[in-house]
N, C-alpha and C. Protein backbone atom coordinates (compact mmCIF):
# COMPACT_ATOMS: atom_id res chain seq x y z
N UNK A 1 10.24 -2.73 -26.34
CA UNK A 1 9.69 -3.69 -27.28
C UNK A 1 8.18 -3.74 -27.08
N UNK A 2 7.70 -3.90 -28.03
CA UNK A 2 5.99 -3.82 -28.13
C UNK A 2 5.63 -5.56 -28.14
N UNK A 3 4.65 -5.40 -27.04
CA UNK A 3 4.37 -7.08 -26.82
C UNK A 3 2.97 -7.48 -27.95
N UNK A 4 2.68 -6.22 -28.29
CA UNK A 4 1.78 -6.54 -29.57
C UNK A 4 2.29 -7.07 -30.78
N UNK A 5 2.99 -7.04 -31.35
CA UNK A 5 3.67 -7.18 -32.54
C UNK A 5 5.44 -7.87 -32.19
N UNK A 6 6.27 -7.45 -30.86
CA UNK A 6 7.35 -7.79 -30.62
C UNK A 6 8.10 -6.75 -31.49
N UNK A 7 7.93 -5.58 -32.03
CA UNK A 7 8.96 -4.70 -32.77
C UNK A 7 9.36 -3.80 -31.62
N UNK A 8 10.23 -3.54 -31.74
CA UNK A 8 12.07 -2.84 -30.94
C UNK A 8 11.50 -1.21 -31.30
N UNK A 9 11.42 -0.55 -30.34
CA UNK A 9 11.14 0.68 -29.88
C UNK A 9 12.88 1.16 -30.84
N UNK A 10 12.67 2.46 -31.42
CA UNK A 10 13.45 3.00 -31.98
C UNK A 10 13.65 4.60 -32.39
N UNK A 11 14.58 5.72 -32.89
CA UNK A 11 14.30 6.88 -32.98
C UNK A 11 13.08 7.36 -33.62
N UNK A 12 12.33 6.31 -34.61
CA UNK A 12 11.71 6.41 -34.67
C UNK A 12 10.13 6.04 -34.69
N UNK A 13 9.78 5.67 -33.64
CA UNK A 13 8.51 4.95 -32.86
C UNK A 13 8.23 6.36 -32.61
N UNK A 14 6.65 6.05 -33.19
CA UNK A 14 5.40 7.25 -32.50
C UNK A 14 4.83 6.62 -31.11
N UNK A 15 4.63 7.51 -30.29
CA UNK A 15 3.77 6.92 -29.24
C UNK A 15 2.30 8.22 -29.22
N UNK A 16 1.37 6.70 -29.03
CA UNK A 16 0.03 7.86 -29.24
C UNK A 16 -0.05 8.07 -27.54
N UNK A 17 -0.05 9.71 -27.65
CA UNK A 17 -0.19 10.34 -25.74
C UNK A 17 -1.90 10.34 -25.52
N UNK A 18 -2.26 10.55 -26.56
CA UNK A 18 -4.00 10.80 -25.97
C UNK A 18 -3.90 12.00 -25.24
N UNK A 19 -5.13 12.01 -24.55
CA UNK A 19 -5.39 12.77 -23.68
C UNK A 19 -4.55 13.45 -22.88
N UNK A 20 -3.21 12.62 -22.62
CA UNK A 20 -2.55 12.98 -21.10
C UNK A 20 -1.74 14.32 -21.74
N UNK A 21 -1.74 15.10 -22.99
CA UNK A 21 -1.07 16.59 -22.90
C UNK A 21 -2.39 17.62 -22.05
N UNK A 22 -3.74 17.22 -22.00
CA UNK A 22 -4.08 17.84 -21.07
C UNK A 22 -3.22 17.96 -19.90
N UNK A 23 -2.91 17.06 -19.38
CA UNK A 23 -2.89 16.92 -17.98
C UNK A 23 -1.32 17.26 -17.93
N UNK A 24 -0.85 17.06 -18.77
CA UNK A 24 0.59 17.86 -19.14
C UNK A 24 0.78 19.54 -19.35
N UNK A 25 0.15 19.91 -19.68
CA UNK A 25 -0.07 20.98 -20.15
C UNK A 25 -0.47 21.70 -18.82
N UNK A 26 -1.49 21.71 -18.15
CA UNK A 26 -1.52 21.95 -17.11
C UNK A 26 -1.19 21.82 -15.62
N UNK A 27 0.01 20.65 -15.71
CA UNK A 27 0.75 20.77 -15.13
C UNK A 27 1.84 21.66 -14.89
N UNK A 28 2.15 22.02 -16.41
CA UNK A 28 3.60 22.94 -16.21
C UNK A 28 3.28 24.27 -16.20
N UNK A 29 1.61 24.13 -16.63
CA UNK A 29 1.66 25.72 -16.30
C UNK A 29 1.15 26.07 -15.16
N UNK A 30 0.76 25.03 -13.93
CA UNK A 30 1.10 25.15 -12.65
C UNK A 30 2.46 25.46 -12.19
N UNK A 31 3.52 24.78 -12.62
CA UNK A 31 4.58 24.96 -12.26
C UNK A 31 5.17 26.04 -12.62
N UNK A 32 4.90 26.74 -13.69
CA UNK A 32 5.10 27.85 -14.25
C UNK A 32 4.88 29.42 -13.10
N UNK A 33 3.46 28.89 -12.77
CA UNK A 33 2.78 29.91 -11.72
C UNK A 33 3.29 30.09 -10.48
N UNK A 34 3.69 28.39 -10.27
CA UNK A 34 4.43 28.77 -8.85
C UNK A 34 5.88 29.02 -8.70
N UNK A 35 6.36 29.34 -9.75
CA UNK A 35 7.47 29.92 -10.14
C UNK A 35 7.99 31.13 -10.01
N UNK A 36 6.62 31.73 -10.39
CA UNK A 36 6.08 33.43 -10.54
C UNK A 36 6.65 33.87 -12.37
N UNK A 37 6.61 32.54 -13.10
CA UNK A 37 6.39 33.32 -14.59
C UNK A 37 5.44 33.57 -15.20
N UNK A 38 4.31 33.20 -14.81
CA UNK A 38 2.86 33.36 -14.90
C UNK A 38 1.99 33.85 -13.76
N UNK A 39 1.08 34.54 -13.60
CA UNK A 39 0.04 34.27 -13.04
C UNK A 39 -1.26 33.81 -13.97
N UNK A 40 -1.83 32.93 -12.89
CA UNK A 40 -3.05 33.05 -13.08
C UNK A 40 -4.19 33.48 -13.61
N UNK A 41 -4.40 34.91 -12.92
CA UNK A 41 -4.92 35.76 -12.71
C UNK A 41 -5.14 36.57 -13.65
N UNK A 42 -3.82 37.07 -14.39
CA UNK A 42 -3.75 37.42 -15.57
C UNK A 42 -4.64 37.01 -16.79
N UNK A 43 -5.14 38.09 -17.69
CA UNK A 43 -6.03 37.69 -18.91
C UNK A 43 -4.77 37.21 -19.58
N UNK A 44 -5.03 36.37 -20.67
CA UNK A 44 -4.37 35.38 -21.37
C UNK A 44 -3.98 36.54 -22.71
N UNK A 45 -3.94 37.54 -22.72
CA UNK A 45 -3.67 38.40 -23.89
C UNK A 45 -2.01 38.74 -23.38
N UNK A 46 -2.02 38.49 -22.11
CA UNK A 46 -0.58 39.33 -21.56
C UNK A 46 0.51 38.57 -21.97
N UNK A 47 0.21 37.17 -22.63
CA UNK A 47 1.06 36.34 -22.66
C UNK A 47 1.21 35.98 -24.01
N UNK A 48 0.06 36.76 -24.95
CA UNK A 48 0.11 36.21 -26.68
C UNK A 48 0.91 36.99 -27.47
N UNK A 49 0.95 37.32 -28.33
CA UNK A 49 1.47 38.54 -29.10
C UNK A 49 0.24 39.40 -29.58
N UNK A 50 0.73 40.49 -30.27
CA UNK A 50 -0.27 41.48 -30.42
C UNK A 50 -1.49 41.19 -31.52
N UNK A 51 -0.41 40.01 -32.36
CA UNK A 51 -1.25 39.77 -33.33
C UNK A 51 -2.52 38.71 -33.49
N UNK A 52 -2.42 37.92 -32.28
CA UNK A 52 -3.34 37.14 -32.11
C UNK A 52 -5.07 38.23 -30.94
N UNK A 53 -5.76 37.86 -32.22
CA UNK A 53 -6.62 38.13 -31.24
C UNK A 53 -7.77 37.36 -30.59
N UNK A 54 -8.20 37.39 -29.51
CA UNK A 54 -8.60 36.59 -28.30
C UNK A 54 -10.44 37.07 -28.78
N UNK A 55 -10.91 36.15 -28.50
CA UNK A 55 -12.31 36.31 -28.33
C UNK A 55 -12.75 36.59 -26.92
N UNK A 56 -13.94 37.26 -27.51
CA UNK A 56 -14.42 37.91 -25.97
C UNK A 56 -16.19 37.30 -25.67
């Protein structure tokens, strides 16, 4: 329940995340790494498809 208004959270309530998919985002692709489905290290082309191309 929202103490702003008192309306009942439901399937469909947006919640604004902000910022925190940074910090999401780079979380899992920590977790990803220490997994060993990623490295690091790796240029970021190894992981796109052919059709995207990457600036240099």
């Amino acid at each position: 329940m929202s103490t702003a208004n008192q309306t009942t959270v439901d399937k469909n309530t947006v919640f604004g995340i902000g910022s925190i998919t940074k910090s999401f985002t780079t979380l899992l692709l920590a977790d990803m790494a220490n997994r060993g489905i990623v490295n690091l290290n790796d240029s970021i082309e190894k992981y796109l498809p052919a059709t995207v191309k990457v600036a240099t």
